[in-house]
N, C-alpha and C. Protein backbone atom coordinates (compact mmCIF):
# COMPACT_ATOMS: atom_id res chain seq x y z
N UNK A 1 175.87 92.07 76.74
CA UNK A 1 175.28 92.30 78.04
C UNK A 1 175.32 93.79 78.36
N UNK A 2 174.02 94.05 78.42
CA UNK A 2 174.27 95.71 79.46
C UNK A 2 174.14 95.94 80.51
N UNK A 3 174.47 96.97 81.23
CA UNK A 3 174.85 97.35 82.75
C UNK A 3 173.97 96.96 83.65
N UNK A 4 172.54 96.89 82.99
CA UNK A 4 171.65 96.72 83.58
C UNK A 4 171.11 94.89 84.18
N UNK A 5 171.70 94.44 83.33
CA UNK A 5 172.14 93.05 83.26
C UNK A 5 172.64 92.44 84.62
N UNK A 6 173.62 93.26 84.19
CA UNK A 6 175.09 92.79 84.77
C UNK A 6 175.21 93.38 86.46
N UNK A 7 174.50 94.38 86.40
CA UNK A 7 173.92 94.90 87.91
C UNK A 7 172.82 94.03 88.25
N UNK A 8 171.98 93.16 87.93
CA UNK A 8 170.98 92.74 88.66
C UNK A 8 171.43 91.41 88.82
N UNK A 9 172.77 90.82 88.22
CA UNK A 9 173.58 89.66 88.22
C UNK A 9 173.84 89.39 89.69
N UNK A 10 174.78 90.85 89.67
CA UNK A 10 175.54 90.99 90.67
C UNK A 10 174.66 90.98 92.12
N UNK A 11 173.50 91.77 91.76
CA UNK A 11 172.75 91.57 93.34
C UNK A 11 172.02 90.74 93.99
N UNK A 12 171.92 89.87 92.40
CA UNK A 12 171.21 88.26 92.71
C UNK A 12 172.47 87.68 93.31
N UNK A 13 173.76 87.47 92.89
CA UNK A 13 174.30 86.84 93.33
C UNK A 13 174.84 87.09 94.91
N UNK A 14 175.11 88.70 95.25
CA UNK A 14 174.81 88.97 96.85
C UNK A 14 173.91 88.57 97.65
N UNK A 15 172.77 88.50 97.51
CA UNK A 15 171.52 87.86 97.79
C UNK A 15 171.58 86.73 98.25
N UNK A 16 171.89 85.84 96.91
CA UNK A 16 172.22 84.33 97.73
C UNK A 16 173.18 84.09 98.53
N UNK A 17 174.81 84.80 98.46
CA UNK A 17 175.56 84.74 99.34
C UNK A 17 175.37 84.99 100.85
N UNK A 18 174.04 86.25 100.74
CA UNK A 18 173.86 86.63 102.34
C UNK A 18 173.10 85.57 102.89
N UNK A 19 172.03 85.06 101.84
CA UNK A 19 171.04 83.92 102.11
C UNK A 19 171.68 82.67 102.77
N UNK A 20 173.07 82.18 102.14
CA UNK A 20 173.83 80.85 102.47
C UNK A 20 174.53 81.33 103.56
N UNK A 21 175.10 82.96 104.06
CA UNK A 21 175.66 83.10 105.29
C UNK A 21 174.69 83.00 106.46
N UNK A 22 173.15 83.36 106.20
CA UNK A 22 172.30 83.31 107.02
C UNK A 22 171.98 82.24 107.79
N UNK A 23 171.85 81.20 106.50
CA UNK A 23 171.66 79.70 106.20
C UNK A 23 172.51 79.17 107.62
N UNK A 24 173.75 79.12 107.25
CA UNK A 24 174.93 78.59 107.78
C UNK A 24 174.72 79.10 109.16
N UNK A 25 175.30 80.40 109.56
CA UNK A 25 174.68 81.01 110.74
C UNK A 25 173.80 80.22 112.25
N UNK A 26 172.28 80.59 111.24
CA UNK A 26 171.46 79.31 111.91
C UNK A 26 171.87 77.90 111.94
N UNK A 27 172.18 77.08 111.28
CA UNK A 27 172.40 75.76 111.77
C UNK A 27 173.62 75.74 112.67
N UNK A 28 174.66 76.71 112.70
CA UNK A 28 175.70 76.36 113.64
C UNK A 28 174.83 77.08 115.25
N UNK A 29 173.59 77.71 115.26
CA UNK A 29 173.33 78.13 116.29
C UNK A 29 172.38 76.81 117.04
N UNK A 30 171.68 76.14 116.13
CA UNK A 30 170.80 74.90 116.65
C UNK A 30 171.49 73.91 116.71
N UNK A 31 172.84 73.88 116.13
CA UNK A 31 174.04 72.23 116.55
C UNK A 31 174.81 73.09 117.72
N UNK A 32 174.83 74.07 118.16
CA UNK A 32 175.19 74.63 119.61
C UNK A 32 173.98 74.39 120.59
N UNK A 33 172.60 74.73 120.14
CA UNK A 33 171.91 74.34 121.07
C UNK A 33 171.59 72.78 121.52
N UNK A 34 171.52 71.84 120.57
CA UNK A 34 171.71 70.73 120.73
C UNK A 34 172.53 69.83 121.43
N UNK A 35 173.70 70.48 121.46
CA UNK A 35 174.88 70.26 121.85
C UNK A 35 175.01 70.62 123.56
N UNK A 36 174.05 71.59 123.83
CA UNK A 36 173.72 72.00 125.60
C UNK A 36 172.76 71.07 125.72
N UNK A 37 171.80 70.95 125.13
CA UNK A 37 170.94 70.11 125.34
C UNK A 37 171.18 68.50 125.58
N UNK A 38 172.05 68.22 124.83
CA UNK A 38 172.10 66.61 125.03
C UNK A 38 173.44 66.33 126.45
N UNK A 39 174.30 67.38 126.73
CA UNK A 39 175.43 67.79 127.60
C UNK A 39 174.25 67.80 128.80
N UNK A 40 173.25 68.73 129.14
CA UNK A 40 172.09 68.80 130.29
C UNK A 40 171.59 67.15 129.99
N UNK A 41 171.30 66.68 129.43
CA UNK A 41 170.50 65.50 129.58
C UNK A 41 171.09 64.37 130.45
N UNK A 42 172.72 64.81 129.93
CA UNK A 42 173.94 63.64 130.26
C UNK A 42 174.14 63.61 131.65
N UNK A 43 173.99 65.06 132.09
CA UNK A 43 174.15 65.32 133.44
C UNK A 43 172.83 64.74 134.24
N UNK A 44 171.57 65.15 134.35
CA UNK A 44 170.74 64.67 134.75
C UNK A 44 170.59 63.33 134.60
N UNK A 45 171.17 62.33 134.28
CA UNK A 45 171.22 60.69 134.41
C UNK A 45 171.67 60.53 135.99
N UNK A 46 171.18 59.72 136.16
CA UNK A 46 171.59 59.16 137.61
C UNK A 46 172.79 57.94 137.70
N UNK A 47 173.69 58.53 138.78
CA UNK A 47 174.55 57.61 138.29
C UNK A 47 174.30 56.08 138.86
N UNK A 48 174.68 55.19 137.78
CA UNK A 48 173.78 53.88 137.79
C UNK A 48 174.50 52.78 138.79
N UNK A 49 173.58 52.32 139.59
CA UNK A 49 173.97 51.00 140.57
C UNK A 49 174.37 49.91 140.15
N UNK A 50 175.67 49.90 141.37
CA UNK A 50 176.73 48.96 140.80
C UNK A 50 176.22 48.14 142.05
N UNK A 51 177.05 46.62 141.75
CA UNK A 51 176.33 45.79 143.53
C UNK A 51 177.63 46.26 144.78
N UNK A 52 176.75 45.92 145.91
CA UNK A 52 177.23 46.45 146.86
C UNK A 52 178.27 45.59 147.20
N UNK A 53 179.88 46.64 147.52
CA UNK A 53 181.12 45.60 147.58
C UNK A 53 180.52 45.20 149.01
N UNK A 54 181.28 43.54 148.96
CA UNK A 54 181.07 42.83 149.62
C UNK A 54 179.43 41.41 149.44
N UNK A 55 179.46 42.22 148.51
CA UNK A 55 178.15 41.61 148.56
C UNK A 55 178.29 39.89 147.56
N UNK A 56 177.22 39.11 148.41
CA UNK A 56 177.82 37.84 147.53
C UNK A 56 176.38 37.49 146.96
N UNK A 57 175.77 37.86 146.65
CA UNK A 57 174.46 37.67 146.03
C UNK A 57 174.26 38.87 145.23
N UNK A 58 174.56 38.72 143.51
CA UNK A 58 174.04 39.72 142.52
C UNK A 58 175.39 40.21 142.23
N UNK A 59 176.59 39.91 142.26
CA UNK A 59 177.82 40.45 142.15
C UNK A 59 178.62 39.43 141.26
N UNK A 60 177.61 38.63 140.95
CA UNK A 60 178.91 37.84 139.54
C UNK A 60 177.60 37.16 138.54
N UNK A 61 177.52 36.98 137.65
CA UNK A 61 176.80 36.65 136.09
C UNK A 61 176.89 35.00 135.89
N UNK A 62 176.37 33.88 136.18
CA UNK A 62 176.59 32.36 136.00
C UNK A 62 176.54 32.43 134.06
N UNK A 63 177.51 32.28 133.56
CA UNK A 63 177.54 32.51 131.68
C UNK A 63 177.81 30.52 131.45
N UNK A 64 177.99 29.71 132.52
CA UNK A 64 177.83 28.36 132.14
C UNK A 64 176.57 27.78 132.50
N UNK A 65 176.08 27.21 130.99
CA UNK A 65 174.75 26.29 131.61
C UNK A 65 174.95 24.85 131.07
């Protein structure tokens, strides 16, 4: 092997290393955005109706038929 080799080895192999740090980089920036995104969604739900205490109509499930 000559230098010349062995230098263009080496900068291929920097290359891909910066490529897979890049790589990596971005996906931890879109599983952060995702991660606000589905957190905002959670919030904007309305919180869901329960029956009104006291109430005797719609406040218990008949499961015998």
């Amino acid at each position: 092997m000559d230098i010349t080799t062995i230098a263009s080895i080496a900068s291929a192999n920097a290359s891909t290393s910066l490529k897979a740090q890049a790589s990596i980089l971005i996906l931890k920036k879109a599983m952060e955005l995702q991660t606000l995104n589905a957190a905002q969604l959670l919030q904007a739900l309305p919180t869901p109706a329960g029956p009104t205490p006291g109430a005797t109509i719609g406040g218990t499930i008949d499961v015998f038929v």
